[in-house]
C-alpha atoms as a PDB file:
ATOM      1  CA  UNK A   1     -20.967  -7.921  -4.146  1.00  0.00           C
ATOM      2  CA  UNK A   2     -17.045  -8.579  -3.588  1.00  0.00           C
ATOM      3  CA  UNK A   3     -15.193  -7.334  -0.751  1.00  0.00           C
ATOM      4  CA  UNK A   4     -11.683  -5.529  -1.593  1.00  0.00           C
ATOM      5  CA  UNK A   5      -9.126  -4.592   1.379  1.00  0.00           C
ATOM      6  CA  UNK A   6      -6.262  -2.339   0.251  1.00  0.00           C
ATOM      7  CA  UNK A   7      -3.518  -2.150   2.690  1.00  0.00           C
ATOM      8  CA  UNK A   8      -1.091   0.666   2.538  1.00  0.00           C
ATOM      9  CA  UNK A   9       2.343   0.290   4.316  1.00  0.00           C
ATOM     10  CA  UNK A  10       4.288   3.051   6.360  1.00  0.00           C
ATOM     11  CA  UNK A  11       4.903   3.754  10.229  1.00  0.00           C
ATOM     12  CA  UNK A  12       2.706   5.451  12.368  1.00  0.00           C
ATOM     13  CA  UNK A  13       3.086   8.818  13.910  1.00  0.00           C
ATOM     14  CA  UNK A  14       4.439  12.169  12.549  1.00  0.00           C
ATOM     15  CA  UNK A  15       8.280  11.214  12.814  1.00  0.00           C
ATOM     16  CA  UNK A  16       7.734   9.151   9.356  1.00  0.00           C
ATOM     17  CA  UNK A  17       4.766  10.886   8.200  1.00  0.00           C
ATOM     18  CA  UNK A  18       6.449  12.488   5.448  1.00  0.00           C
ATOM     19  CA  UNK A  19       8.921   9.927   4.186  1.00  0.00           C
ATOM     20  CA  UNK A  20       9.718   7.988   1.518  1.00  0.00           C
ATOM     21  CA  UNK A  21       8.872   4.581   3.255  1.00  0.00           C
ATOM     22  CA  UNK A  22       5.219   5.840   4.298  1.00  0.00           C
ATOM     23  CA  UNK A  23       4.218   6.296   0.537  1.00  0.00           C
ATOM     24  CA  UNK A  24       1.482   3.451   0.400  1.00  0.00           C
ATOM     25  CA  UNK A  25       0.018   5.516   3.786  1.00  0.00           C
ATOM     26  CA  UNK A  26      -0.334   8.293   1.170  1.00  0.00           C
ATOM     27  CA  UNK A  27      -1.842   6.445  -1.333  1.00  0.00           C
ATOM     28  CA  UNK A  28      -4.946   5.151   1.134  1.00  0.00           C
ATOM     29  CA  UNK A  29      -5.100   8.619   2.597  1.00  0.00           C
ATOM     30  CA  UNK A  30      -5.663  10.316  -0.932  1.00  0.00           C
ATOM     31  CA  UNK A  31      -7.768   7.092  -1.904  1.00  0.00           C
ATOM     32  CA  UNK A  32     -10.206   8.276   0.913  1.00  0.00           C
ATOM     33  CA  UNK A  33     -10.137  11.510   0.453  1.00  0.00           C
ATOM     34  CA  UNK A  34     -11.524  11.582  -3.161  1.00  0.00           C
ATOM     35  CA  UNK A  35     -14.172   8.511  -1.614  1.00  0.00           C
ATOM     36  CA  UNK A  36     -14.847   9.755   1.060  1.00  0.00           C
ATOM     37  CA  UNK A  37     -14.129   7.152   3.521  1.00  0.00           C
ATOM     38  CA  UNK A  38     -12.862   8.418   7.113  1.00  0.00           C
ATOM     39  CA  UNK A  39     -10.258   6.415   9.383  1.00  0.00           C
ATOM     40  CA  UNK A  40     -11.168   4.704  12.818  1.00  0.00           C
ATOM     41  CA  UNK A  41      -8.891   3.213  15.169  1.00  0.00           C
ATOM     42  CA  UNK A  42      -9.883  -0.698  15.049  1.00  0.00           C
ATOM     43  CA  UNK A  43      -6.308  -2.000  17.186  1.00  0.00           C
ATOM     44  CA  UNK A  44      -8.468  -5.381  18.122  1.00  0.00           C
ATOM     45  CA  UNK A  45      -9.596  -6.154  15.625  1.00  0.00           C
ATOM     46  CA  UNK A  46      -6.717  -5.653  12.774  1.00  0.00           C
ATOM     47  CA  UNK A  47      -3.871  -3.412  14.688  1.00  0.00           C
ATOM     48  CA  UNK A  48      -4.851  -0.808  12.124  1.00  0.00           C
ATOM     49  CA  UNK A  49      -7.025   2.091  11.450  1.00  0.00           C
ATOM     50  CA  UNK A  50     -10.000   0.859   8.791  1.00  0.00           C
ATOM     51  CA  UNK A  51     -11.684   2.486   6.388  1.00  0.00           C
ATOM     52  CA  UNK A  52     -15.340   1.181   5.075  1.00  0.00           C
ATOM     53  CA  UNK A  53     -16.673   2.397   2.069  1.00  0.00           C
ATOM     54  CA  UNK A  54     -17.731   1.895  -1.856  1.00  0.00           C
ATOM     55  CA  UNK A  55     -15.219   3.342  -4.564  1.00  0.00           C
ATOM     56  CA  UNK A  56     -16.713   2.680  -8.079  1.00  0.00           C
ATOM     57  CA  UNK A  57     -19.994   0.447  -6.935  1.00  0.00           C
ATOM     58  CA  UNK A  58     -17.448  -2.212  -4.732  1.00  0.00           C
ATOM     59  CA  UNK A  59     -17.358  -2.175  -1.549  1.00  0.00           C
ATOM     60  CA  UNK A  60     -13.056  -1.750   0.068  1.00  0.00           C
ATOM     61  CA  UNK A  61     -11.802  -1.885   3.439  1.00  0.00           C
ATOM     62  CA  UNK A  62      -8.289   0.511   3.559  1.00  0.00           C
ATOM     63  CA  UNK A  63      -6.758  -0.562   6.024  1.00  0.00           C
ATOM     64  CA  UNK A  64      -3.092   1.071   7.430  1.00  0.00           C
ATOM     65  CA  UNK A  65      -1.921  -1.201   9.554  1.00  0.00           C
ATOM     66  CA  UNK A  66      -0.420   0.875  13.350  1.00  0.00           C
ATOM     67  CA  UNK A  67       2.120  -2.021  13.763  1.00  0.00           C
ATOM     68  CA  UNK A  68       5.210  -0.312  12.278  1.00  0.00           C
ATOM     69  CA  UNK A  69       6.476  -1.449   9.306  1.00  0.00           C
ATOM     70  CA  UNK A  70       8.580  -4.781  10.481  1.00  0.00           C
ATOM     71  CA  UNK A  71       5.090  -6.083  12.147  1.00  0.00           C
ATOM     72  CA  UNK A  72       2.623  -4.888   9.515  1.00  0.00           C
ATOM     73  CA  UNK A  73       1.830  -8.892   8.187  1.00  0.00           C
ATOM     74  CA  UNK A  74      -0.303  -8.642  12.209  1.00  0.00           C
ATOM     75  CA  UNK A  75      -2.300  -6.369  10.653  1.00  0.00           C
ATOM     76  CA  UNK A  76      -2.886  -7.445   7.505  1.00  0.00           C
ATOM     77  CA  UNK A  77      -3.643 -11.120   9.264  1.00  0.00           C
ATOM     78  CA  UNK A  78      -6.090 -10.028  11.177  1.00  0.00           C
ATOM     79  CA  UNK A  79      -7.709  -7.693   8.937  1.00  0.00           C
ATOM     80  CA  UNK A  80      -8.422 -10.286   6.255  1.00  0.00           C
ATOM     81  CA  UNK A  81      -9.435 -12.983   8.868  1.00  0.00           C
ATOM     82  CA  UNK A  82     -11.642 -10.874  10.629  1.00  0.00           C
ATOM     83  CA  UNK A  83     -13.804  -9.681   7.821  1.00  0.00           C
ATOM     84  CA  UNK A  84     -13.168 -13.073   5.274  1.00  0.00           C
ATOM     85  CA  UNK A  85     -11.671 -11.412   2.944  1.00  0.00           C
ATOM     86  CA  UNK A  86      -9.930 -13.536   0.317  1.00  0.00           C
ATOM     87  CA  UNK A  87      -6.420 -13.184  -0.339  1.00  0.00           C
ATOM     88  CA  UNK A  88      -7.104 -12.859  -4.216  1.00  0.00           C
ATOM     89  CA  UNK A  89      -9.024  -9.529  -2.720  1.00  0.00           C
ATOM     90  CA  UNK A  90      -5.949  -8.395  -1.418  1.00  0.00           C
ATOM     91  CA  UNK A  91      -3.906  -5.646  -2.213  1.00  0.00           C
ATOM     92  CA  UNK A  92      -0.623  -4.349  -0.459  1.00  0.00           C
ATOM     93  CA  UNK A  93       0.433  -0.612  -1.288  1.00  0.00           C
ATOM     94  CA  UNK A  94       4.006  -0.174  -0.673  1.00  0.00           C
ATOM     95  CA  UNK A  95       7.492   1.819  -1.055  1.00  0.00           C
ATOM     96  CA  UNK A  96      10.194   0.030  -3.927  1.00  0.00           C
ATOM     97  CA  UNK A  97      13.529   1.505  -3.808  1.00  0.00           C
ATOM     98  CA  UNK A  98      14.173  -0.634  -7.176  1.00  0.00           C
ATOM     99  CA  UNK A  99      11.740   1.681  -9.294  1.00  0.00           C
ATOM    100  CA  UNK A 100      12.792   4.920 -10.606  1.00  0.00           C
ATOM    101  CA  UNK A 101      11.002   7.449  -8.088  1.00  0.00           C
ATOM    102  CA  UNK A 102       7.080   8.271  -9.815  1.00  0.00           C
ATOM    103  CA  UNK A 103       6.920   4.698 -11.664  1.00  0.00           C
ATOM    104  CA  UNK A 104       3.929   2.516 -10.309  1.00  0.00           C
ATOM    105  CA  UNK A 105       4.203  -1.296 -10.761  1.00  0.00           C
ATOM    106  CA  UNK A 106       1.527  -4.183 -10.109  1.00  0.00           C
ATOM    107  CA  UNK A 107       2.491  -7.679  -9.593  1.00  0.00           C
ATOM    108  CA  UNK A 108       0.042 -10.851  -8.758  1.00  0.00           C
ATOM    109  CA  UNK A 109       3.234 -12.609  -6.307  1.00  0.00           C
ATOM    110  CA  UNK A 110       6.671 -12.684  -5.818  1.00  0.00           C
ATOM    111  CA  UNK A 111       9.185 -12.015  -3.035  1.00  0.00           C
ATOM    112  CA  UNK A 112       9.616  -9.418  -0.526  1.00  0.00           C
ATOM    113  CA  UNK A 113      13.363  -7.544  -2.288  1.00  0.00           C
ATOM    114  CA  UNK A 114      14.250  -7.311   1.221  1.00  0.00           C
ATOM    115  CA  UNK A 115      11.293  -5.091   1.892  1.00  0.00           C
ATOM    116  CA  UNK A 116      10.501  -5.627   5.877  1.00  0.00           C
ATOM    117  CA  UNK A 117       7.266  -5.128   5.669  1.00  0.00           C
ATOM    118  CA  UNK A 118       6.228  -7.408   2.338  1.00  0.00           C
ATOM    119  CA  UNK A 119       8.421  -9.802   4.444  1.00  0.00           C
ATOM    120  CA  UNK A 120       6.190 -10.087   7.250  1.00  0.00           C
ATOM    121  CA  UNK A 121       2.714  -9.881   5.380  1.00  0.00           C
ATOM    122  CA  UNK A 122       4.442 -13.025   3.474  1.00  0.00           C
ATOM    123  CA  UNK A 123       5.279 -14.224   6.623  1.00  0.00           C
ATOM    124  CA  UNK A 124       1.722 -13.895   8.618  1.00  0.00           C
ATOM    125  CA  UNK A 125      -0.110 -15.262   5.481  1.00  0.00           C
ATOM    126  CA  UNK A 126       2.239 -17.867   4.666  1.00  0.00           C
ATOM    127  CA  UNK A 127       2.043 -17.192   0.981  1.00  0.00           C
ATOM    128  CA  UNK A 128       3.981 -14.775  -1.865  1.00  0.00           C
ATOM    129  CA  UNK A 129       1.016 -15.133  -3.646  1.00  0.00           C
ATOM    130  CA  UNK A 130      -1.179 -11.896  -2.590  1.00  0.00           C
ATOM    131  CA  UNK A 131      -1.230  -8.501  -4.907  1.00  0.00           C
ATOM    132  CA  UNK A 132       1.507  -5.371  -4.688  1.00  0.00           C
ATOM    133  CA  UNK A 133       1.012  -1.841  -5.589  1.00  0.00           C
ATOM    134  CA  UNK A 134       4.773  -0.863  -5.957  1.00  0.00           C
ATOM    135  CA  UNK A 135       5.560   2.555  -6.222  1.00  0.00           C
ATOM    136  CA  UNK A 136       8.665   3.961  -6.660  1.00  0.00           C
ATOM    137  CA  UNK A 137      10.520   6.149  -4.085  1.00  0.00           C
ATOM    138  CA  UNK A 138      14.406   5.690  -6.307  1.00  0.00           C
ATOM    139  CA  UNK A 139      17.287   4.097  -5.335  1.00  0.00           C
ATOM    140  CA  UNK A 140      19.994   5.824  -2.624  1.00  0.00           C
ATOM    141  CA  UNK A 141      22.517   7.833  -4.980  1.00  0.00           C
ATOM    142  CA  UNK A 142      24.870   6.924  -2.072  1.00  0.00           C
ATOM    143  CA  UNK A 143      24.066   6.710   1.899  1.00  0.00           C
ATOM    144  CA  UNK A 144      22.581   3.555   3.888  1.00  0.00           C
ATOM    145  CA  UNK A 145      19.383   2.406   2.965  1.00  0.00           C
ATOM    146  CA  UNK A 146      17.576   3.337   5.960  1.00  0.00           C
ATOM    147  CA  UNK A 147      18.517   6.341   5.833  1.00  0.00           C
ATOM    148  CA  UNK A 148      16.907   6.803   2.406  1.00  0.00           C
ATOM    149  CA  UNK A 149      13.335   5.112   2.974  1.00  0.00           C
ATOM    150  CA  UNK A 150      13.324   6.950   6.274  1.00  0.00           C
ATOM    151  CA  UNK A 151      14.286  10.128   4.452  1.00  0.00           C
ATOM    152  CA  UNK A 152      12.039  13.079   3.366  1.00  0.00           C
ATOM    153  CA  UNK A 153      11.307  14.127  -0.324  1.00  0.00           C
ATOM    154  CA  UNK A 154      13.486  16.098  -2.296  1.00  0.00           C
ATOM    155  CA  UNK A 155      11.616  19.314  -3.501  1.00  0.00           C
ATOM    156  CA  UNK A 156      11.090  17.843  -7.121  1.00  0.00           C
ATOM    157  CA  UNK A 157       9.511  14.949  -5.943  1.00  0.00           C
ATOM    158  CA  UNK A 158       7.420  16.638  -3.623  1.00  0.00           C
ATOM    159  CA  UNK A 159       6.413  18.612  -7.081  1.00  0.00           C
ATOM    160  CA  UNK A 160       5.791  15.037  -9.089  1.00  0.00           C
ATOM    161  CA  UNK A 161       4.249  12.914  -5.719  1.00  0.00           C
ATOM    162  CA  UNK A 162       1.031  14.176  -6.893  1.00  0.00           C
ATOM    163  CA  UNK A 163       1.438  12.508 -10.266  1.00  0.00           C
ATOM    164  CA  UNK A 164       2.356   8.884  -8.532  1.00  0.00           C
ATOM    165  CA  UNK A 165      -0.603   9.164  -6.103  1.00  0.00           C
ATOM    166  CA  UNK A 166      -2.582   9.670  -8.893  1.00  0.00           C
ATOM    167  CA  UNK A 167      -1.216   6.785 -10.721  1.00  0.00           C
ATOM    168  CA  UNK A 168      -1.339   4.331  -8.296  1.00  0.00           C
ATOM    169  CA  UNK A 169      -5.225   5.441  -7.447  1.00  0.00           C
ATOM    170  CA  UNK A 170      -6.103   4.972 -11.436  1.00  0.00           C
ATOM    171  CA  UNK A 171      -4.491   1.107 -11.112  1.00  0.00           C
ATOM    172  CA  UNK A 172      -6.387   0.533  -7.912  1.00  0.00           C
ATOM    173  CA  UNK A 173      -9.656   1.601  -9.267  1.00  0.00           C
ATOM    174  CA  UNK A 174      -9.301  -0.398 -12.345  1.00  0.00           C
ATOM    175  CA  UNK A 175      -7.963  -3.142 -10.230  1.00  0.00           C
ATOM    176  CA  UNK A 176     -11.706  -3.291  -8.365  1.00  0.00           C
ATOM    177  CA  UNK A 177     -13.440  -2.625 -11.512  1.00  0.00           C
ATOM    178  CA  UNK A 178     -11.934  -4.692 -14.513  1.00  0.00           C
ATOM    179  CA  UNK A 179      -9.111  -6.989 -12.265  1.00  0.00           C
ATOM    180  CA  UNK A 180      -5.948  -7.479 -11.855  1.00  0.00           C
ATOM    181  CA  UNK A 181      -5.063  -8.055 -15.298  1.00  0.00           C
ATOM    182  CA  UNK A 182      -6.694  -4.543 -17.000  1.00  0.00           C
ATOM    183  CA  UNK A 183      -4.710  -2.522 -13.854  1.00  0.00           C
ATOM    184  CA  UNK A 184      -1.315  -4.662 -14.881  1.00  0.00           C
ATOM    185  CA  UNK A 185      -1.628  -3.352 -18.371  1.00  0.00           C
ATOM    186  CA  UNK A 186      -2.542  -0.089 -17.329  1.00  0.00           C
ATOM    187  CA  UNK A 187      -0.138   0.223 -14.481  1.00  0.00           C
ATOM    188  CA  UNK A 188       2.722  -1.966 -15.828  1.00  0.00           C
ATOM    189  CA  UNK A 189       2.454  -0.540 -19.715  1.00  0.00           C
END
């Protein structure tokens, strides 16, 4: 049976809990919750907390990586090496301030669009060439950057976050079930 590992990025602690940057934590949190797969601290062995489990028959590792987002390529290193899992088993759950806010997008590679933490993953594993869950959080109206990934949800997306979790859970599930290709068209259509 293959082994998946589906790595959300975000920050630790409450401070960024609810942001905009921290929506692939969300993602793995609500994954879990409808599988049924509980967190434990594992800083030794991947800097993260892990999740073991089976969603749909296949057996996935979530992983959410306790590095902060700048570092989280540590945890996603150490993850994979530590339990051999394939990079083509990969997938990387993150924030993409070039998406409308509630759009999910899949790609196979590509570069990091100045995201810190796709940076370092690319950086750790010395490739482009692992899979991204994308999910849109909008582009600052006006502002600094920062300030927008590290801000909270406006009360309408709060209303429509539901509808992007559930999104990007439907492409991750086909994504272990029919591959990469069926959750593109499904995601990406």
């Amino acid at each position: 049976m293959k082994r998946f590992i589906i790595t959300g990025l975000g920050n630790p602690g409450k401070t960024y809990e609810d942001t905009r940057h921290n929506i692939g934590f969300r993602i793995i949190k609500a994954l879990a919750k409808k599988y049924g797969i509980s967190f434990r601290p594992s800083l030794i062995r991947s800097k993260g907390s892990v999740g073991e489990g089976e969603i749909l028959g296949q057996k996935v590792l979530l992983l959410l990586p306790l590095t902060y987002m700048n570092e989280s390529g540590q945890a996603v290193r150490k993850c994979t090496s530590y339990y051999k899992i394939p990079i083509d088993h990969l997938m990387v759950v993150t924030d993409d301030v070039a998406l409308p806010f509630g759009q999910v997008r899949l790609r196979t590679k590509g570069g990091s669009g100045g995201h810190n933490g796709l940076k370092s993953i690319e950086a750790h594993l010395g490739t482009q060439e692992y899979m991204r869950l994308r999910a849109g959080v909008g582009d600052r109206e006006r502002g600094d950057l920062a300030d927008h990934v590290l801000g909270r949800f406006t009360q309408k997306e709060k209303e429509d976050l539901p509808d992007l979790i559930d999104q990007a859970i439907n492409a991750l599930e086909i994504w272990i079930t029919e591959g990469i290709e069926a959750a593109m068209q499904a995601a990406n259509g």
